[in-house]
PDB file of N, CA and C in Angstrom:
ATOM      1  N   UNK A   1      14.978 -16.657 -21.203  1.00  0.00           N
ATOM      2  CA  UNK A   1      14.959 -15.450 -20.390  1.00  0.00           C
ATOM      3  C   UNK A   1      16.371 -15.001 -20.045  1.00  0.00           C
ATOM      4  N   UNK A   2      16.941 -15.911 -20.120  1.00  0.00           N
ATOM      5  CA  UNK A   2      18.182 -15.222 -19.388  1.00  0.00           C
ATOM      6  C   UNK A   2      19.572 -15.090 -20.700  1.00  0.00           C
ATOM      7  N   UNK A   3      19.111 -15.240 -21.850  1.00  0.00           N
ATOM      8  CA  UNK A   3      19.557 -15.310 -23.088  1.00  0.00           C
ATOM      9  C   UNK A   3      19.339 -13.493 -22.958  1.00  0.00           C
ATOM     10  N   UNK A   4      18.273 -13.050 -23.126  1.00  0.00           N
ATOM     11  CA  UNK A   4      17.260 -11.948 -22.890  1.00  0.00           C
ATOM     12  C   UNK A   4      18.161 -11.454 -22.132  1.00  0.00           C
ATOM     13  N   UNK A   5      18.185 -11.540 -20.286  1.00  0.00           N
ATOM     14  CA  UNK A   5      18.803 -10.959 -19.957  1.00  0.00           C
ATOM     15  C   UNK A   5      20.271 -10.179 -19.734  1.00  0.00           C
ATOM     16  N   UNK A   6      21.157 -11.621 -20.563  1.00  0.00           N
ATOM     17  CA  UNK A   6      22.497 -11.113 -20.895  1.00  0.00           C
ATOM     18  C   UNK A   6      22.561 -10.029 -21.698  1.00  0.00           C
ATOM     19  N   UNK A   7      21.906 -10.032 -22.881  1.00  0.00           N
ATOM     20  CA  UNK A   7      21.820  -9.262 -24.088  1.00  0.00           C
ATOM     21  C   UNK A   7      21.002  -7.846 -23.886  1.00  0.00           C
ATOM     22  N   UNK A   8      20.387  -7.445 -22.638  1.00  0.00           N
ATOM     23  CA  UNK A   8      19.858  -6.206 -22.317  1.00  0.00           C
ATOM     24  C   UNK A   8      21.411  -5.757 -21.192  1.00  0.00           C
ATOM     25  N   UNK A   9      22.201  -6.205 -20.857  1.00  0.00           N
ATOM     26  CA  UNK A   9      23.045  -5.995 -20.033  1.00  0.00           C
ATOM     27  C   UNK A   9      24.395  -5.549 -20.732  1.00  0.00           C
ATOM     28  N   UNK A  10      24.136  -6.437 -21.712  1.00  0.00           N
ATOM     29  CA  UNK A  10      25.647  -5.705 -22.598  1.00  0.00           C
ATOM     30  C   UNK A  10      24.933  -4.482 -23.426  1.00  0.00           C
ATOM     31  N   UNK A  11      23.850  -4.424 -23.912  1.00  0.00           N
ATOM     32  CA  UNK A  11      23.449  -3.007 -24.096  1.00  0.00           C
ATOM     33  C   UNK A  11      23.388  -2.155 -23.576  1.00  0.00           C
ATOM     34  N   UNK A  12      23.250  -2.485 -22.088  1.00  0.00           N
ATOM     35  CA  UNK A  12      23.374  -1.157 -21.441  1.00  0.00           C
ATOM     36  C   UNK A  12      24.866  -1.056 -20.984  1.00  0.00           C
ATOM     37  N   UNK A  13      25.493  -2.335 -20.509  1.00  0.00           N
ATOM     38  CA  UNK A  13      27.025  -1.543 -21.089  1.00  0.00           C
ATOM     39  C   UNK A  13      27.343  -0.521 -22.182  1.00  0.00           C
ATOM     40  N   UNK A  14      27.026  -0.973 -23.040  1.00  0.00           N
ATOM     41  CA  UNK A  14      27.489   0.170 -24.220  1.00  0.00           C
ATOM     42  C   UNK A  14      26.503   1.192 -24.347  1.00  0.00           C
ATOM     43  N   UNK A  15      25.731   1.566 -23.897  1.00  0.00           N
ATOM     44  CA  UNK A  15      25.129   2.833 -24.121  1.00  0.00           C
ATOM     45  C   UNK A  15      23.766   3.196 -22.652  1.00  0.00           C
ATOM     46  N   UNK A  16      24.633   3.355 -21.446  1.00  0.00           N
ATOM     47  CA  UNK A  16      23.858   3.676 -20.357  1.00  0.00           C
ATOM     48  C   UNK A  16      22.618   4.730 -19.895  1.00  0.00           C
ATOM     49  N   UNK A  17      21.547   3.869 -19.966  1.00  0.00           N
ATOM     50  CA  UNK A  17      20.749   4.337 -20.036  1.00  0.00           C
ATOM     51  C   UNK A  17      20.149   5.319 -18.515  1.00  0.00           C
ATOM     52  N   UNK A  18      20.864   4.659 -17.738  1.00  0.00           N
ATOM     53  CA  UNK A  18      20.855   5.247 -16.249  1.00  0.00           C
ATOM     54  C   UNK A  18      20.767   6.955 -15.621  1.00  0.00           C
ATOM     55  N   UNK A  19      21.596   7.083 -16.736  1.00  0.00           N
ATOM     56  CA  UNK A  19      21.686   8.921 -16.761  1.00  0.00           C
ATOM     57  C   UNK A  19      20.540   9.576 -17.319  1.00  0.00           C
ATOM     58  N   UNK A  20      19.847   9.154 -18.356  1.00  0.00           N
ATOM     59  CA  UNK A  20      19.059   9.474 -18.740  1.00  0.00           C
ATOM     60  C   UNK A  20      17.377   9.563 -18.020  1.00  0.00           C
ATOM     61  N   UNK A  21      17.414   8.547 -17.371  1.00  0.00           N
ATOM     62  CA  UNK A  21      16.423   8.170 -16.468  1.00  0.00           C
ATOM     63  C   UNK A  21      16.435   9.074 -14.977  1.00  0.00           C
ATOM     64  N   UNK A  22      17.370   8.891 -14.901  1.00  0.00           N
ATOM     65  CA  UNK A  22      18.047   9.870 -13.480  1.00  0.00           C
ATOM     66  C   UNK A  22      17.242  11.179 -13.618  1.00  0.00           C
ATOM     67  N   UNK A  23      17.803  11.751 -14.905  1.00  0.00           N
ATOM     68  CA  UNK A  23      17.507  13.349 -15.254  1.00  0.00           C
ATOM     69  C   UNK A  23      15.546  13.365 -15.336  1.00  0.00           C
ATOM     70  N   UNK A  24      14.994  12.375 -16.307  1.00  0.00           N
ATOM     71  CA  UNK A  24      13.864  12.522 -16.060  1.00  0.00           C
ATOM     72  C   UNK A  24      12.886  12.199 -14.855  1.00  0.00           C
ATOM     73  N   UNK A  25      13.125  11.703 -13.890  1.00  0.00           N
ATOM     74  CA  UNK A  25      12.530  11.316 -12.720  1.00  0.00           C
ATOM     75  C   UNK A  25      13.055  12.795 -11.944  1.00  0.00           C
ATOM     76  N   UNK A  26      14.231  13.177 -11.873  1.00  0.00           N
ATOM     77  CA  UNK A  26      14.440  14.814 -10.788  1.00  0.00           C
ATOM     78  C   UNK A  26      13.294  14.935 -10.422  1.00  0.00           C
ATOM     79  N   UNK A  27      12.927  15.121  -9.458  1.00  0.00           N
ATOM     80  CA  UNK A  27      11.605  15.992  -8.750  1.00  0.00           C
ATOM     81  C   UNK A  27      10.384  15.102  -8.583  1.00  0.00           C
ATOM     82  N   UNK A  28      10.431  13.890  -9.133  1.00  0.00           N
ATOM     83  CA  UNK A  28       8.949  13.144  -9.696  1.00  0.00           C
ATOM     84  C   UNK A  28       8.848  12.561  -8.529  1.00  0.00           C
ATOM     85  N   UNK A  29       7.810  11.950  -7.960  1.00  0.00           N
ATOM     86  CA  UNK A  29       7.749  10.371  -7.110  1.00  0.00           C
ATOM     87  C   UNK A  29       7.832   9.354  -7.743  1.00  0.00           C
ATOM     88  N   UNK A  30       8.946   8.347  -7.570  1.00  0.00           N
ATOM     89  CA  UNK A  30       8.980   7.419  -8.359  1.00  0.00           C
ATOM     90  C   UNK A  30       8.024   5.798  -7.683  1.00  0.00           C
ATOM     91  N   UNK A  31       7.425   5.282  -8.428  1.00  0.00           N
ATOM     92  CA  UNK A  31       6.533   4.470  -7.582  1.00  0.00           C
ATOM     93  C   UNK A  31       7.051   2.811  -8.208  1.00  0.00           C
ATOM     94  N   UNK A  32       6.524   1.704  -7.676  1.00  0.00           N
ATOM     95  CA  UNK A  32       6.661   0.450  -8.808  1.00  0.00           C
ATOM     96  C   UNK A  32       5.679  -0.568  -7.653  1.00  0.00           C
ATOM     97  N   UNK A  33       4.730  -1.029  -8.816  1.00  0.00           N
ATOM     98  CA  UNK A  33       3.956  -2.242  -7.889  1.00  0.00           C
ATOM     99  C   UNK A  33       4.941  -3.106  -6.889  1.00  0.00           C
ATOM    100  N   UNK A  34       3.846  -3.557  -6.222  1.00  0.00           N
ATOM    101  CA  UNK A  34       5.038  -4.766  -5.447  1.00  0.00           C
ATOM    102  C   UNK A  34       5.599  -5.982  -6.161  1.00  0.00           C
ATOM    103  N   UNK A  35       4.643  -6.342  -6.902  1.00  0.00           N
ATOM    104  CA  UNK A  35       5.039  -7.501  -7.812  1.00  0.00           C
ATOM    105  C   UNK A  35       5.864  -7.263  -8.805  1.00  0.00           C
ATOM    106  N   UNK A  36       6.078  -6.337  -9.383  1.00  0.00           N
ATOM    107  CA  UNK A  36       7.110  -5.315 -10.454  1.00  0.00           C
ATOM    108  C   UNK A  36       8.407  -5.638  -9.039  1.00  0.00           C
ATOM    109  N   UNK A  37       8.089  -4.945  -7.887  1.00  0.00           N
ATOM    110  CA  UNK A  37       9.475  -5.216  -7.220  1.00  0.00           C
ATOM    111  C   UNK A  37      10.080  -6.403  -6.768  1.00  0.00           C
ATOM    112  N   UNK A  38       9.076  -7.624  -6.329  1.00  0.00           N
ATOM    113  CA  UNK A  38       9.778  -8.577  -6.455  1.00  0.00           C
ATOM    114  C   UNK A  38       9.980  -9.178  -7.372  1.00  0.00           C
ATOM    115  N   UNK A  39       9.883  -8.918  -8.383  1.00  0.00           N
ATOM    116  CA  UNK A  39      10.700  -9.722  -9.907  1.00  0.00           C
ATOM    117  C   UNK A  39      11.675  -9.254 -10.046  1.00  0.00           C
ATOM    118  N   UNK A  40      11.849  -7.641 -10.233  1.00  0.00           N
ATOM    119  CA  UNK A  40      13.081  -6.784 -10.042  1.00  0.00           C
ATOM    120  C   UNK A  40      13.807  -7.672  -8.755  1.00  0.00           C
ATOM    121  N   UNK A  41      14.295  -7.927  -7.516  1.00  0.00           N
ATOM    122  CA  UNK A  41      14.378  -8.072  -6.954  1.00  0.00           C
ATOM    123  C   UNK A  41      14.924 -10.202  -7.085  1.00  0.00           C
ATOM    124  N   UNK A  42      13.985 -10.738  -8.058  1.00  0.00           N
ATOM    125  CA  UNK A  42      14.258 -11.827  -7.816  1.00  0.00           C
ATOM    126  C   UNK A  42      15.451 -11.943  -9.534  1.00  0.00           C
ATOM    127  N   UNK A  43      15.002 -10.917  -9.984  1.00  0.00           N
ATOM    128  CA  UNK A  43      16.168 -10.759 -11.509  1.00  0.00           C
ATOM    129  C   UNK A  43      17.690 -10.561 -10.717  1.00  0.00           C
ATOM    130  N   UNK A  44      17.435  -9.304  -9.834  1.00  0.00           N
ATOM    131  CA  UNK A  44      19.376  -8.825  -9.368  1.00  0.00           C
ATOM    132  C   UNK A  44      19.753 -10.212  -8.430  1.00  0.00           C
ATOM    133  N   UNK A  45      18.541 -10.578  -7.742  1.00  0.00           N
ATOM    134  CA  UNK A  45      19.171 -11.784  -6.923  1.00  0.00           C
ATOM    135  C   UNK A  45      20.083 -13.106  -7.583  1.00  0.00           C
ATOM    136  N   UNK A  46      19.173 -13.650  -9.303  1.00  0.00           N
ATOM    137  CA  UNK A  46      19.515 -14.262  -9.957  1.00  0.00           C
ATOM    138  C   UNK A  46      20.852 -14.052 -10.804  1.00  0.00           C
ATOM    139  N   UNK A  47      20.922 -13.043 -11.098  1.00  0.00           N
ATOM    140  CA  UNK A  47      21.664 -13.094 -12.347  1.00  0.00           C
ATOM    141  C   UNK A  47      23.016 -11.575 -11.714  1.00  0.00           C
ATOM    142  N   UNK A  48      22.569 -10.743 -10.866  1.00  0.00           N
ATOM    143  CA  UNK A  48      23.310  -9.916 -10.139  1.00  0.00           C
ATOM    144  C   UNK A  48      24.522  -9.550  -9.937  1.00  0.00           C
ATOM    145  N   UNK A  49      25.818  -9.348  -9.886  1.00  0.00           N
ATOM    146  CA  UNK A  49      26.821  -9.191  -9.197  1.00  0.00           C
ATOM    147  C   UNK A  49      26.638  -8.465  -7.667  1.00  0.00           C
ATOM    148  N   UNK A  50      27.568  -8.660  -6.724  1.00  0.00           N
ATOM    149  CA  UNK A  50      27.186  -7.725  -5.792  1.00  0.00           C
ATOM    150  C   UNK A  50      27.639  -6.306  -5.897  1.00  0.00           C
ATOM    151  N   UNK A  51      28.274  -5.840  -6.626  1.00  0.00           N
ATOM    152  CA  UNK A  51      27.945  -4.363  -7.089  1.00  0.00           C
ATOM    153  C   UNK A  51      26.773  -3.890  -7.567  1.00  0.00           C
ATOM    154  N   UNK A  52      26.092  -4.715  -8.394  1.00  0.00           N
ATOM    155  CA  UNK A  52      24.558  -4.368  -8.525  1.00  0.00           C
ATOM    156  C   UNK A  52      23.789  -4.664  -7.717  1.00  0.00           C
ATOM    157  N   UNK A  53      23.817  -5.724  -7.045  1.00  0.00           N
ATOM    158  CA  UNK A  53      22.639  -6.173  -5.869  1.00  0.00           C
ATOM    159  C   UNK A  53      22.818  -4.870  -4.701  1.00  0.00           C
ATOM    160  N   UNK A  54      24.059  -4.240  -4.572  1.00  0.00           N
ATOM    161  CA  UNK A  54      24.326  -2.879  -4.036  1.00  0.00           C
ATOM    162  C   UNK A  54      23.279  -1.772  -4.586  1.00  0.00           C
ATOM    163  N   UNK A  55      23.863  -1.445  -5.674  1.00  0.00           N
ATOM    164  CA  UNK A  55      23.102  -0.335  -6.688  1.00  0.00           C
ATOM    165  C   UNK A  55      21.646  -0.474  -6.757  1.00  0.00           C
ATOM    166  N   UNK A  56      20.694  -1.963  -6.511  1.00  0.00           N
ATOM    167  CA  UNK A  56      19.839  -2.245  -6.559  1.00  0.00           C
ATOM    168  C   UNK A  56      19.282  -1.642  -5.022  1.00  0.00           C
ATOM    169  N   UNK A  57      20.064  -2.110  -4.052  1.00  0.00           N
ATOM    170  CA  UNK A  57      19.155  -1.873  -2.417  1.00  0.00           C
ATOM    171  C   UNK A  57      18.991  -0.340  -3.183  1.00  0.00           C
ATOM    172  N   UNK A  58      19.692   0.523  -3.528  1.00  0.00           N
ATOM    173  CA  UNK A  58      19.780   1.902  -2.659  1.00  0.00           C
ATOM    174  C   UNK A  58      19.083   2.519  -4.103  1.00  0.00           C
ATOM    175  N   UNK A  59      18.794   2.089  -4.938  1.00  0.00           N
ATOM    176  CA  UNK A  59      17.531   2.597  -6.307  1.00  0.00           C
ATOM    177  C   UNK A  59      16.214   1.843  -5.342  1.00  0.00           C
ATOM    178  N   UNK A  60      16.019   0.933  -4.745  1.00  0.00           N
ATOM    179  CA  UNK A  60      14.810   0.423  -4.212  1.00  0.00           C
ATOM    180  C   UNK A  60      14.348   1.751  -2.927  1.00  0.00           C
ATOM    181  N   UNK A  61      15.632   1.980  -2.136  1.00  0.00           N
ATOM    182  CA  UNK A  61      15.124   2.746  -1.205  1.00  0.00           C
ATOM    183  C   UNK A  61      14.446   3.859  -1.740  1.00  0.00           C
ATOM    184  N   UNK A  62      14.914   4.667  -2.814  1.00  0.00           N
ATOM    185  CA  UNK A  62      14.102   5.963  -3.818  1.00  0.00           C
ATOM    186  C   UNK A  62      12.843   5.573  -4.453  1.00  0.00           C
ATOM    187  N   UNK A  63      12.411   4.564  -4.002  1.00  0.00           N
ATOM    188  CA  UNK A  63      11.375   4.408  -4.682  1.00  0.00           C
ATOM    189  C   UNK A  63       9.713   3.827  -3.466  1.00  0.00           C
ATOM    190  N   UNK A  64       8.880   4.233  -4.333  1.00  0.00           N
ATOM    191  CA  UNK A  64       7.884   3.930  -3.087  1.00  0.00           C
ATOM    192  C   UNK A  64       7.051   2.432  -4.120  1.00  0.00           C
ATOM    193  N   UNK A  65       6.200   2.057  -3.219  1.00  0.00           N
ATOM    194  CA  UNK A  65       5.893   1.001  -3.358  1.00  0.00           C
ATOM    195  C   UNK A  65       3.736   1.300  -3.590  1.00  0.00           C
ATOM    196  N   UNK A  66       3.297   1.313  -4.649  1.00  0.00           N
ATOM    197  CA  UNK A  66       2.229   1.585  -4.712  1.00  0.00           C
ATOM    198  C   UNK A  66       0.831   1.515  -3.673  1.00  0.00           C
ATOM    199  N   UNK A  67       1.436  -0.097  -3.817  1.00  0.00           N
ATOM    200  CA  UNK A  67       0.177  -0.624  -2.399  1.00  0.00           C
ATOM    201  C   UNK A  67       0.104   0.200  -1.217  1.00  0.00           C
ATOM    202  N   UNK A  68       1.603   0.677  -1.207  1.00  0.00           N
ATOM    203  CA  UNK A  68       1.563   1.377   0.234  1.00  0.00           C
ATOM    204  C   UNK A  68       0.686   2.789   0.513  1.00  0.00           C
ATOM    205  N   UNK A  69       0.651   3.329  -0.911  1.00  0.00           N
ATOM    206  CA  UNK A  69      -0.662   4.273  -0.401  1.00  0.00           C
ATOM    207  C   UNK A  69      -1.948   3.926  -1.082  1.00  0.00           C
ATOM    208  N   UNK A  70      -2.253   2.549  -0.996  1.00  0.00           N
ATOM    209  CA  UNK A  70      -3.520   2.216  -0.834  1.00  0.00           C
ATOM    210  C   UNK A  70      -3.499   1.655   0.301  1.00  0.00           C
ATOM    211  N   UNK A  71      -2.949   1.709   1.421  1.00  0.00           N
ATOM    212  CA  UNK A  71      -3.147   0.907   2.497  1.00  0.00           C
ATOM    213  C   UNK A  71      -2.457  -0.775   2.834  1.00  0.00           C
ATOM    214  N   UNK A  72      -1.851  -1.026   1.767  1.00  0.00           N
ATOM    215  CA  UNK A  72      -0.930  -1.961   1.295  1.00  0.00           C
ATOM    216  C   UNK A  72      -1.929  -2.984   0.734  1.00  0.00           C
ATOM    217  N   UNK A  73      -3.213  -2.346   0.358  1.00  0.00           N
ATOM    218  CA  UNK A  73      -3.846  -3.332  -0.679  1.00  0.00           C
ATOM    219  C   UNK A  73      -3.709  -2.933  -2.161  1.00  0.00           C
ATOM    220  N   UNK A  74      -3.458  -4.399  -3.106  1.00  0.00           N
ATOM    221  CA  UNK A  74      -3.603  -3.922  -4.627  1.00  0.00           C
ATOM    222  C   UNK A  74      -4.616  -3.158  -5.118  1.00  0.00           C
ATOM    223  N   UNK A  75      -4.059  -2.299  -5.849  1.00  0.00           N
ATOM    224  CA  UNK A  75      -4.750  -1.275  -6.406  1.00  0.00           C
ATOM    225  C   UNK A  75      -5.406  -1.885  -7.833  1.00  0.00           C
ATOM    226  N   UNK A  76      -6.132  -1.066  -8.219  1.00  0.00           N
ATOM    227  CA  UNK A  76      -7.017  -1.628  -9.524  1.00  0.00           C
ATOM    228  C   UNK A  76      -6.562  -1.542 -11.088  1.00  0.00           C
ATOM    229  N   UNK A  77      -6.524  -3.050 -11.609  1.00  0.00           N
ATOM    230  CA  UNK A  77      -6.068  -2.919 -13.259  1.00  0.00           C
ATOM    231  C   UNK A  77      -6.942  -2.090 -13.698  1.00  0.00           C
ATOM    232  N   UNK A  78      -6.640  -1.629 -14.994  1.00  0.00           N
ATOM    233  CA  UNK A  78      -7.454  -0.575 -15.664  1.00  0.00           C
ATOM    234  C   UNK A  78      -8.483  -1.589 -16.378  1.00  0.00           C
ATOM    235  N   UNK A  79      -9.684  -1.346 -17.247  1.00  0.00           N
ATOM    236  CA  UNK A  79     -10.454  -2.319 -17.821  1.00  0.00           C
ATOM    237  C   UNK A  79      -9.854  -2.263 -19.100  1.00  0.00           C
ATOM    238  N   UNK A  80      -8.615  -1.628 -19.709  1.00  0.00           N
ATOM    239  CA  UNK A  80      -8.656  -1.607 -21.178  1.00  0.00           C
ATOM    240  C   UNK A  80      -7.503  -2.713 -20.852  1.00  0.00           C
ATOM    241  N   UNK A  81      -6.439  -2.931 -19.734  1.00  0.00           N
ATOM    242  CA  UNK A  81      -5.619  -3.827 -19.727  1.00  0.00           C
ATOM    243  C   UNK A  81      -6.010  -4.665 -19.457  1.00  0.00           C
ATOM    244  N   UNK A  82      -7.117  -4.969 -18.706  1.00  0.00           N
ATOM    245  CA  UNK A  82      -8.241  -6.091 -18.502  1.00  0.00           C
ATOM    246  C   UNK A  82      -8.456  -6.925 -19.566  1.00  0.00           C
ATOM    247  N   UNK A  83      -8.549  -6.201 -20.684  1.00  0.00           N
ATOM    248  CA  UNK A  83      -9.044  -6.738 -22.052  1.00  0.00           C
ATOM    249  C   UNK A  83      -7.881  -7.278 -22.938  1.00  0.00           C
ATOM    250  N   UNK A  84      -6.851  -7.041 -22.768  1.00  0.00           N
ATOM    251  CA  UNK A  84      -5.854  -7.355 -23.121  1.00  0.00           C
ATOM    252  C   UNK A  84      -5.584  -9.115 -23.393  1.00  0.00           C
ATOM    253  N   UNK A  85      -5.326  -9.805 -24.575  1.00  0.00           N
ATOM    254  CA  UNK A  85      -5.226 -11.007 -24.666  1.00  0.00           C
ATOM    255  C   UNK A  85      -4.102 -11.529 -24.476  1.00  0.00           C
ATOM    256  N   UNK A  86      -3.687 -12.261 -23.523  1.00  0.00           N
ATOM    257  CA  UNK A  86      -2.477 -13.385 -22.361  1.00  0.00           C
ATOM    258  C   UNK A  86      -1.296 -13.554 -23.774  1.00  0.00           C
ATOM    259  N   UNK A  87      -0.592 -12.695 -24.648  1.00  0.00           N
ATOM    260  CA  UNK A  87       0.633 -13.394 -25.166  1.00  0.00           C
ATOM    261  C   UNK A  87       2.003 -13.577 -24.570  1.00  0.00           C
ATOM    262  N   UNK A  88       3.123 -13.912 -25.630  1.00  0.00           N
ATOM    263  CA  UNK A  88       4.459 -14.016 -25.199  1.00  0.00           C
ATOM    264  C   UNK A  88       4.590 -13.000 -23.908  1.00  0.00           C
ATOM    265  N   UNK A  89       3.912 -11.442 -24.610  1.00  0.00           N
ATOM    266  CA  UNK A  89       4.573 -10.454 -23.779  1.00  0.00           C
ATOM    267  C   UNK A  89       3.818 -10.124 -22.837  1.00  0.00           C
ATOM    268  N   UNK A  90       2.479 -10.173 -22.850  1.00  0.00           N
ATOM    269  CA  UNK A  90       1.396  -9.829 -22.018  1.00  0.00           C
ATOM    270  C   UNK A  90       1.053 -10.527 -21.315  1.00  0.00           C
ATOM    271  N   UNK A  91       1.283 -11.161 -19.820  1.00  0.00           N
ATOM    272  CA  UNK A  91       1.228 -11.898 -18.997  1.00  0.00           C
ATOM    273  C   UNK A  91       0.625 -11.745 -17.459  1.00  0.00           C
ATOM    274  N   UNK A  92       0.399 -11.870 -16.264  1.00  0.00           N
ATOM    275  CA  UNK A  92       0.029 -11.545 -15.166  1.00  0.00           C
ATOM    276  C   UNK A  92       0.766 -10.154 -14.628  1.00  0.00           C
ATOM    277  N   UNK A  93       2.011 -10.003 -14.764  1.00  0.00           N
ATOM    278  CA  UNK A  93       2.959  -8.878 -14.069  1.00  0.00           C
ATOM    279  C   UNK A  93       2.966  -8.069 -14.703  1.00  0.00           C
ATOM    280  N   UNK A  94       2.898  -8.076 -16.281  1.00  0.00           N
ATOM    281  CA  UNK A  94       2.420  -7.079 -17.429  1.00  0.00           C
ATOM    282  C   UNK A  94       1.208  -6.289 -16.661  1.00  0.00           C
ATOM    283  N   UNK A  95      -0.060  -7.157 -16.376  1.00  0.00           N
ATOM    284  CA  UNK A  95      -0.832  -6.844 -16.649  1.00  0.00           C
ATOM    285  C   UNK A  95      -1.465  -5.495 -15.075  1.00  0.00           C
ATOM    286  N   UNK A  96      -0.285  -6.173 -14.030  1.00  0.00           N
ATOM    287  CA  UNK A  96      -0.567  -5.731 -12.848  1.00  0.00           C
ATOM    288  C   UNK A  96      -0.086  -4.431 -13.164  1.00  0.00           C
ATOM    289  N   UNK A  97       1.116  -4.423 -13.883  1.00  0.00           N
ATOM    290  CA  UNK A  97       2.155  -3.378 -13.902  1.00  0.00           C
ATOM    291  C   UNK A  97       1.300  -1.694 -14.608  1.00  0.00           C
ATOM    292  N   UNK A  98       1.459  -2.639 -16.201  1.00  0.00           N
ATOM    293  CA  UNK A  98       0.694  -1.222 -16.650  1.00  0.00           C
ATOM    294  C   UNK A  98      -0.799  -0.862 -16.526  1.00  0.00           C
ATOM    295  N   UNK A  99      -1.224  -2.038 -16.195  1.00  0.00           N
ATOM    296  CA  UNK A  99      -2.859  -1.674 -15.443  1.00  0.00           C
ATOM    297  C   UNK A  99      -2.918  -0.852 -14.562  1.00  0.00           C
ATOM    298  N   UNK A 100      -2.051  -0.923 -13.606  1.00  0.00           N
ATOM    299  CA  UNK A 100      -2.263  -0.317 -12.334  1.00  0.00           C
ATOM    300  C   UNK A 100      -2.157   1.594 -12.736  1.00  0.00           C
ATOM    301  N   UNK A 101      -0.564   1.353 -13.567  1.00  0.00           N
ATOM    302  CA  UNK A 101      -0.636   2.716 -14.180  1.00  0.00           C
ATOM    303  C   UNK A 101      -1.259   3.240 -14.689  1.00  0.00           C
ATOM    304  N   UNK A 102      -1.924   2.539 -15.409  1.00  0.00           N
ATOM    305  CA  UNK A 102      -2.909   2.989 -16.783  1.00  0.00           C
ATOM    306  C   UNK A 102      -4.006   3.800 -15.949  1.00  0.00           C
ATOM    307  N   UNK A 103      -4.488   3.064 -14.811  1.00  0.00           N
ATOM    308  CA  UNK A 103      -5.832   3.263 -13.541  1.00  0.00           C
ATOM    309  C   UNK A 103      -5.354   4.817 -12.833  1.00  0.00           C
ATOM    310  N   UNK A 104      -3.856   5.138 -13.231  1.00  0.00           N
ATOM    311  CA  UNK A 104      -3.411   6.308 -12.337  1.00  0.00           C
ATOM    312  C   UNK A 104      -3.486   7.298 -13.451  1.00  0.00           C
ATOM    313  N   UNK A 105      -4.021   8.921 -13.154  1.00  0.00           N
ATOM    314  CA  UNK A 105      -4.172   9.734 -14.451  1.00  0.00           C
ATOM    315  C   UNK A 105      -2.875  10.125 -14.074  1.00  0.00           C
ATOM    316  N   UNK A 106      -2.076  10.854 -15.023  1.00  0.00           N
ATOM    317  CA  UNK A 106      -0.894  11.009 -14.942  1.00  0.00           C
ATOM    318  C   UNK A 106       0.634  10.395 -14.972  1.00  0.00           C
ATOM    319  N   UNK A 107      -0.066   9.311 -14.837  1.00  0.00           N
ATOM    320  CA  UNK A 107       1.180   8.138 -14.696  1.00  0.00           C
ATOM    321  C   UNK A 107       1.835   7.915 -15.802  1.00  0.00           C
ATOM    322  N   UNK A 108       3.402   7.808 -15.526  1.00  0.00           N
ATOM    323  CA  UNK A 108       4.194   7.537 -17.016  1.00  0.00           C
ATOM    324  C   UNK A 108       4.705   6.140 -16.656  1.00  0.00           C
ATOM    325  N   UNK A 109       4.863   5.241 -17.170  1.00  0.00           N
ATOM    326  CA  UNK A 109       5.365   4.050 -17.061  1.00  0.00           C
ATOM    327  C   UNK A 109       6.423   3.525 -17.859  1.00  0.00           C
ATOM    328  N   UNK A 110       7.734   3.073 -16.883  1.00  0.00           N
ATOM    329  CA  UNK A 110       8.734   2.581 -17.973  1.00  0.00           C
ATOM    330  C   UNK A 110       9.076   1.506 -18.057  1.00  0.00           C
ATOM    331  N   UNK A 111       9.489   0.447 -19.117  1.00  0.00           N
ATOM    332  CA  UNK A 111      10.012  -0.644 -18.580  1.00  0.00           C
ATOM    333  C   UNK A 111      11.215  -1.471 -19.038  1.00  0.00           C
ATOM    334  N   UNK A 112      11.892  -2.437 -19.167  1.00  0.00           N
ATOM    335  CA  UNK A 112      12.862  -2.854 -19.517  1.00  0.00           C
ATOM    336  C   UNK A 112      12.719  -3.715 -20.740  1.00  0.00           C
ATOM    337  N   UNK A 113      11.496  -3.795 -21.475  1.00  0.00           N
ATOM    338  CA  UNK A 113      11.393  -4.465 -22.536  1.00  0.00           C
ATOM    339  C   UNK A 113      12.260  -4.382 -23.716  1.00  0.00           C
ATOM    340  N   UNK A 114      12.346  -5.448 -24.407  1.00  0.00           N
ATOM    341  CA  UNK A 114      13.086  -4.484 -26.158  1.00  0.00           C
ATOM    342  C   UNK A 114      11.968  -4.275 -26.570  1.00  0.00           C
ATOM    343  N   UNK A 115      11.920  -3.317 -27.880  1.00  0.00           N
ATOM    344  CA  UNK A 115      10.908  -3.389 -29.133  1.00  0.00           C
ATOM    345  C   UNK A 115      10.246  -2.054 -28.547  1.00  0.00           C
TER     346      UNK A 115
END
């Protein structure tokens, strides 16, 4: 994992993807499960500088937290991610993540994967 994570970090050194993301969110609500945020959250803690663990608080504050408008209960996987079989890539936080989206009409979902 953290082979993984060096090697998504010098990529985005060389070709920042940040701007790009910026421009498409303008105007949107940006949302992320809770469990999406504490991994986010336990990644900048791990591996972080404090210039990013910076950059990290104040991208967290722009963002809302799903549960919270369900009442701060988890919201529902979709049944097609339901069905989904447990590999390398498809795991519990996978499954919370784009389930939850998948369950929202409209929802675009992004994530930090390669491939």
């Amino acid at each position: 994992a953290m082979k993984f994570l060096k090697l998504q970090a010098e990529e985005e050194n060389l070709e920042p993807v940040i701007p790009l993301v910026r421009e498409f969110v303008r105007g949107k609500i940006v949302a992320i499960t809770a469990r999406a945020r504490e991994h986010f959250v336990r990644i900048i803690g791990l591996i972080g500088t404090s210039t990013e663990k910076e950059r990290a608080q104040r991208l967290l504050k722009g963002i809302r937290v799903l549960e919270d408008f369900n009442g701060g209960k988890e919201l529902p996987i979709s049944p097609r991610v339901m069905a989904l079989r447990n590999s390398k890539t498809v795991g519990q936080l996978q499954r919370n993540v784009f389930g939850v989206a998948d369950s929202i009409p409209s929802a675009i979902t992004t994530t930090s994967n390669l491939g």
